[in-house]
Protein backbone atom coordinates (compact mmCIF):
# COMPACT_ATOMS: atom_id res chain seq x y z
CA UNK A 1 -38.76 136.11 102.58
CA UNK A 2 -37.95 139.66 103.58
CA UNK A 3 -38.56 140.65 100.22
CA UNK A 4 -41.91 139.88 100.11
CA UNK A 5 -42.39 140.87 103.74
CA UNK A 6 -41.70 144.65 102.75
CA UNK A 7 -42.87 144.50 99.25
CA UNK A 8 -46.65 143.35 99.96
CA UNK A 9 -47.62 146.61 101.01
CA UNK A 10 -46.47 148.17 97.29
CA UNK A 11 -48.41 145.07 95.73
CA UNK A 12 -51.49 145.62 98.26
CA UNK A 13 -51.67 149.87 96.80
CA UNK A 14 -51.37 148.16 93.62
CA UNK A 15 -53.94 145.94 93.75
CA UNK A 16 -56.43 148.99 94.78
CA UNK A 17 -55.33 150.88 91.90
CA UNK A 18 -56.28 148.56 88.98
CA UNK A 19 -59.45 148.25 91.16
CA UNK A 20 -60.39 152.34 91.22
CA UNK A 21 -61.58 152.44 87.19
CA UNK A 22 -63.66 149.10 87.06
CA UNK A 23 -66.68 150.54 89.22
CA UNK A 24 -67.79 153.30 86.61
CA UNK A 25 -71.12 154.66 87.92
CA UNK A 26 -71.62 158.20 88.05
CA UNK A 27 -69.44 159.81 85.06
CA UNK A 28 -69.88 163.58 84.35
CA UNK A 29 -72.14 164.00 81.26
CA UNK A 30 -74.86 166.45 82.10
CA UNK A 31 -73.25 169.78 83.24
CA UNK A 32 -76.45 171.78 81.66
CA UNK A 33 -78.44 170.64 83.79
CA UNK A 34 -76.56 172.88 86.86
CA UNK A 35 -77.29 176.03 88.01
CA UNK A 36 -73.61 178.73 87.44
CA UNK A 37 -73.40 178.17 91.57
CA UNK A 38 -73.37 174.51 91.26
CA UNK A 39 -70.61 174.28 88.67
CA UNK A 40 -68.58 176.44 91.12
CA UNK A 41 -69.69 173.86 93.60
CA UNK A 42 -68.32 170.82 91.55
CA UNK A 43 -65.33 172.91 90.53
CA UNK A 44 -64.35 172.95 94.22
CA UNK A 45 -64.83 169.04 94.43
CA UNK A 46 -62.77 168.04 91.58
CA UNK A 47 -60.19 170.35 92.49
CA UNK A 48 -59.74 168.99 95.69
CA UNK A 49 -59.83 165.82 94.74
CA UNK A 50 -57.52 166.22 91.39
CA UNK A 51 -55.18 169.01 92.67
CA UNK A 52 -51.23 167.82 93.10
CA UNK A 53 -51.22 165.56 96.34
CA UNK A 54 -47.53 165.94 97.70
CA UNK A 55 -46.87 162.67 99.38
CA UNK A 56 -43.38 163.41 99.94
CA UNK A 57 -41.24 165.31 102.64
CA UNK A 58 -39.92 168.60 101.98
CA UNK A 59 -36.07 167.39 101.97
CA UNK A 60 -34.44 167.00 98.38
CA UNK A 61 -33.49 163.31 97.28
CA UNK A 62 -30.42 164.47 95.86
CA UNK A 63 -29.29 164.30 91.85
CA UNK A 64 -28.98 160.53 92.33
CA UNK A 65 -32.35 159.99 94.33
CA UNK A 66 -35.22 158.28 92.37
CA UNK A 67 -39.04 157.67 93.91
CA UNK A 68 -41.72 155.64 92.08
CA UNK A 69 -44.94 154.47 93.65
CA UNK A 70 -48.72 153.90 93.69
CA UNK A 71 -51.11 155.50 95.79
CA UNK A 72 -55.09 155.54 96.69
CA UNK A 73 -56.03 158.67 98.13
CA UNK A 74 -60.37 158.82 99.22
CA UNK A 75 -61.68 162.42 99.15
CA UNK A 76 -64.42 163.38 100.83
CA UNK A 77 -67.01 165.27 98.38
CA UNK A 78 -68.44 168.38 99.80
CA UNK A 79 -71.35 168.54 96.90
CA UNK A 80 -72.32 164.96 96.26
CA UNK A 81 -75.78 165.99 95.35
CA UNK A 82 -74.24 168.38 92.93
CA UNK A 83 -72.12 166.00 90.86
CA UNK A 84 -74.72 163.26 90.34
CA UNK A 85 -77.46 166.34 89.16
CA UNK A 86 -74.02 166.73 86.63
CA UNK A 87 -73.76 162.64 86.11
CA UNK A 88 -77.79 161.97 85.25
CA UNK A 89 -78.48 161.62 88.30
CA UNK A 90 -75.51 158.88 89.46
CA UNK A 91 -74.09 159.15 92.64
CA UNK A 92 -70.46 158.77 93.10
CA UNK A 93 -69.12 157.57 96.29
CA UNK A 94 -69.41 159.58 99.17
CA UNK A 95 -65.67 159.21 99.28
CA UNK A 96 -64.10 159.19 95.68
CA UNK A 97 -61.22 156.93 95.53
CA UNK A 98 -58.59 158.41 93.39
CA UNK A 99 -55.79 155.93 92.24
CA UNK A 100 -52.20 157.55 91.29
CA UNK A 101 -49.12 156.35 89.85
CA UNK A 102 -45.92 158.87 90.79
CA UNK A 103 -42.55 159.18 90.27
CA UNK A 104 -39.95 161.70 91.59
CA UNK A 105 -36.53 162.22 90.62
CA UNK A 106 -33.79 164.90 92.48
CA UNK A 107 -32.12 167.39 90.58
CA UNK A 108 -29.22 169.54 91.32
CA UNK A 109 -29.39 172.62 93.58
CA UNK A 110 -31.85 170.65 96.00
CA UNK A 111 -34.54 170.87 93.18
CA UNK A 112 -36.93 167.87 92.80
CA UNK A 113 -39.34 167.31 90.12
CA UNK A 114 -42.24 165.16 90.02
CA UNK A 115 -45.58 163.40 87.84
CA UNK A 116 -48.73 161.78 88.80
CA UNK A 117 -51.20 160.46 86.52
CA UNK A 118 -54.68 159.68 88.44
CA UNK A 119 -58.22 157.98 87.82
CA UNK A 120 -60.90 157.30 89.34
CA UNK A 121 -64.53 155.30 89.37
CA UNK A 122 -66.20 158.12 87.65
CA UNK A 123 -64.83 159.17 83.68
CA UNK A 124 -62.52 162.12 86.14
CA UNK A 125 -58.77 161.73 85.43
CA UNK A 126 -55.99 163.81 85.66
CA UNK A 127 -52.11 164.29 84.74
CA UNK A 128 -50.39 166.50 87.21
CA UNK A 129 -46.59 167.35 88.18
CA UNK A 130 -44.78 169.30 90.61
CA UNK A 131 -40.86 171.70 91.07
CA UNK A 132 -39.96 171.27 94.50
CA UNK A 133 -37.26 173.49 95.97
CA UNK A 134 -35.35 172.58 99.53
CA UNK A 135 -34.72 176.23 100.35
CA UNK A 136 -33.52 174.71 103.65
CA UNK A 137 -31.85 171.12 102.94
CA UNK A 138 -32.21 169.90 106.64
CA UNK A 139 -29.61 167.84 108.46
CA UNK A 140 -29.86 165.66 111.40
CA UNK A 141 -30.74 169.04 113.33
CA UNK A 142 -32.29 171.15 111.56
CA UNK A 143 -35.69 170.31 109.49
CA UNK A 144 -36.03 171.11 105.63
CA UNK A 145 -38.12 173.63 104.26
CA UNK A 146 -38.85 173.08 100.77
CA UNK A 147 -41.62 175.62 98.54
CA UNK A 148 -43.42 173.80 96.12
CA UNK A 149 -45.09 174.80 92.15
CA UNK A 150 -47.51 172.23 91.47
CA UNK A 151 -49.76 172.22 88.40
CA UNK A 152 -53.20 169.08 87.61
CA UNK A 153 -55.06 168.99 84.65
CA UNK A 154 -58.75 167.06 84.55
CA UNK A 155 -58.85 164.56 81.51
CA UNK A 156 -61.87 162.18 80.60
CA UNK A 157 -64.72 165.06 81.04
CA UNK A 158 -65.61 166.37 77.83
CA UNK A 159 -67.97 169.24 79.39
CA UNK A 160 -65.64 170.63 81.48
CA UNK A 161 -60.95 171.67 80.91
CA UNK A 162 -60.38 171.99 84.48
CA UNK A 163 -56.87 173.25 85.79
CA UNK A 164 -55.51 173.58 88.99
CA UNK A 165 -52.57 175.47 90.55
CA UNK A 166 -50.73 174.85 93.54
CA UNK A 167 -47.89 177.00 95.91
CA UNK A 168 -47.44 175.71 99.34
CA UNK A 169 -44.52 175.64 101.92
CA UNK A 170 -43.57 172.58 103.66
CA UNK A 171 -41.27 171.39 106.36
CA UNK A 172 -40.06 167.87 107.46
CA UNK A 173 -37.67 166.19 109.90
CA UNK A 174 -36.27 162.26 109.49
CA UNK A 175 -36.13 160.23 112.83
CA UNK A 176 -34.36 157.12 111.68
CA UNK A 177 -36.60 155.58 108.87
CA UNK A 178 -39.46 157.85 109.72
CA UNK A 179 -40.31 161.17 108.39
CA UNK A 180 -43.15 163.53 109.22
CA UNK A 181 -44.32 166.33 106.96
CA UNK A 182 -46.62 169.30 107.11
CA UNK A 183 -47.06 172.21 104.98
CA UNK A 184 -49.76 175.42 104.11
CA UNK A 185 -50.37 176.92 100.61
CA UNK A 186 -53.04 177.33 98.15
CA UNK A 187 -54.94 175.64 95.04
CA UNK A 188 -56.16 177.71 92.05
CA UNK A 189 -59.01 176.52 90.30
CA UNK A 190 -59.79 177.68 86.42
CA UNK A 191 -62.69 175.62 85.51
CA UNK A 192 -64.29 176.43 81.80
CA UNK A 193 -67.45 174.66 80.87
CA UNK A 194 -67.77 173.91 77.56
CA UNK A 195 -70.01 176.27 75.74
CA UNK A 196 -72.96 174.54 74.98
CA UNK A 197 -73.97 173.85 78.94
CA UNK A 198 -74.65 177.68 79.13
CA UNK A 199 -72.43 177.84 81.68
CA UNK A 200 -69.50 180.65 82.87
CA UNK A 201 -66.44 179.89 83.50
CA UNK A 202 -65.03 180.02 87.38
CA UNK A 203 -61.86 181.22 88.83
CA UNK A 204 -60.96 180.43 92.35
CA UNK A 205 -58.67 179.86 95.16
CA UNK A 206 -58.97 177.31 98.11
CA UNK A 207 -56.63 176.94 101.02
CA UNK A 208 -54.17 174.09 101.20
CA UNK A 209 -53.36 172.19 104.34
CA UNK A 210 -51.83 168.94 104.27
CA UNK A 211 -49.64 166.71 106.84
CA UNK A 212 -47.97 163.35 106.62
CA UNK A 213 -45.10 160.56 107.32
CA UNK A 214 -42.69 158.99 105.19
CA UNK A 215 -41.50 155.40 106.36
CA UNK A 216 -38.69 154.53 104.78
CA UNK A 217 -37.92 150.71 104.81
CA UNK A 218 -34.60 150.42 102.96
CA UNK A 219 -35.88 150.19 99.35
CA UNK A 220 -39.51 150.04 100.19
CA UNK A 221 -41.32 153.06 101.23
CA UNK A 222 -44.28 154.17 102.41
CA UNK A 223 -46.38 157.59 103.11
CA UNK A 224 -49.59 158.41 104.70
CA UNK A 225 -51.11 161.85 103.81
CA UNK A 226 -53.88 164.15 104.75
CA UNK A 227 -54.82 167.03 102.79
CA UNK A 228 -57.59 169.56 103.14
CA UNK A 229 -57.76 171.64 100.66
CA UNK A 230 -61.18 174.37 100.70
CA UNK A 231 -63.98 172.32 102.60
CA UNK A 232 -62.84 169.29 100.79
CA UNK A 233 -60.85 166.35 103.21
CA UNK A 234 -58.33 163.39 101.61
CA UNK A 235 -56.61 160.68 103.35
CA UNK A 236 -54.16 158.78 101.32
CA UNK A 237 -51.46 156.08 101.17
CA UNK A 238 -48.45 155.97 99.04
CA UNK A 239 -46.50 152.51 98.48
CA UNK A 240 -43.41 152.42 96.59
CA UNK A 241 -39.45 152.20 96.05
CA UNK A 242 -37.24 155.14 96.99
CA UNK A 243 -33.80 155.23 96.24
């Protein structure tokens, strides 16, 4: 019985996720038809919404630690006009839904690595990973401070190889099972059109600001995020097994 008590919220996430692909409406096909500022415009949006989400604290999980989840994360397009003029004139949601699987696995030296892969209801996808460093391991007085490399890639859009960067600093502190999270850094955007759109390429950097808290519930766990990242807001949810 407890079993299922703590695991329906993992089988709940992963219910939404197998739901995120099977409303395909507004798929990015026509990129010709935008102006050079409105590809910089849907640049922005997909990196926002495909850039490295870190739904983790800052504190290493040690070389033994292991973290494997789903999540649904809605972002909050700035230029929703813009990207159905670039799907035929199909709007997406006003907030995409972006389903991810992740896992996470500690290293030695308080180094962490990590992989997503994402979709969403549009033909947008992305792989992405991340090399966490606890510069600052914490204790049960002192908060970690972790910098973080993180790195996306857009799949599924054949007009567009979209890549994102990310370096942010973060710091968390555990109270019992509960852990909150914030951090500040930045997302580089290379976005190349592909040549027949008549389009330039675009090279960019928004600000990063996300916050968050872990729940840990033995071998169930749990994280709520918020991210803001350029003029582009997420909120997500993270369900999973940490050990």
């Amino acid at each position: 019985m407890r079993f299922l008590l703590i695991s329906r919220p993992v089988l709940t996430a992963a219910a939404l996720l197998a739901l995120v692909p099977a409303a395909r409406a507004a798929d990015i096909s026509t990129v010709q038809n935008l102006s050079q500022a409105e590809f910089r415009e849907l640049s922005e949006d997909l990196g926002a919404a495909l850039s490295f989400k870190p739904m983790i604290p800052s504190e290493s999980m040690g070389t033994t630690g292991f973290d494997v989840g789903v999540g649904v994360t809605g972002t909050r397009l700035a230029h929703r006009g813009v990207w159905a003029k670039a799907s035929g004139g199909s709007e997406p949601e006003s907030t995409l839904p972006v389903g991810t699987v992740r896992v996470h696995k500690g290293l030695p030296f308080d180094v962490d690595v990590g992989a997503s892969l994402s979709t969403t209801s549009t033909n947008a996808r992305a792989i992405g990973g991340e090399v966490r460093w606890a510069v600052l391991p914490g204790s049960t007085v002192v908060p970690a401070v972790a910098l973080r490399a993180s790195a996306s890639m857009l799949t599924g859009v054949g007009q567009i190889d979209l890549n994102t960067y990310g370096f942010d600093v973060s710091v968390s502190k555990g109270f019992a099972m509960l852990t909150p999270y914030a951090g500040v850094g930045t997302v580089l955007v290379r976005s190349r059109p592909d040549a027949g759109t008549g389009l330039a390429r675009e090279s960019f950097s928004q600000t990063k600001l996300f916050a968050g808290l872990n729940v840990n519930l033995g071998l169930v766990n749990l994280a709520f995020e918020g991210d803001r990242t350029g003029d582009t807001t997420s909120y997500g949810v993270k369900a999973g097994f940490r050990f």
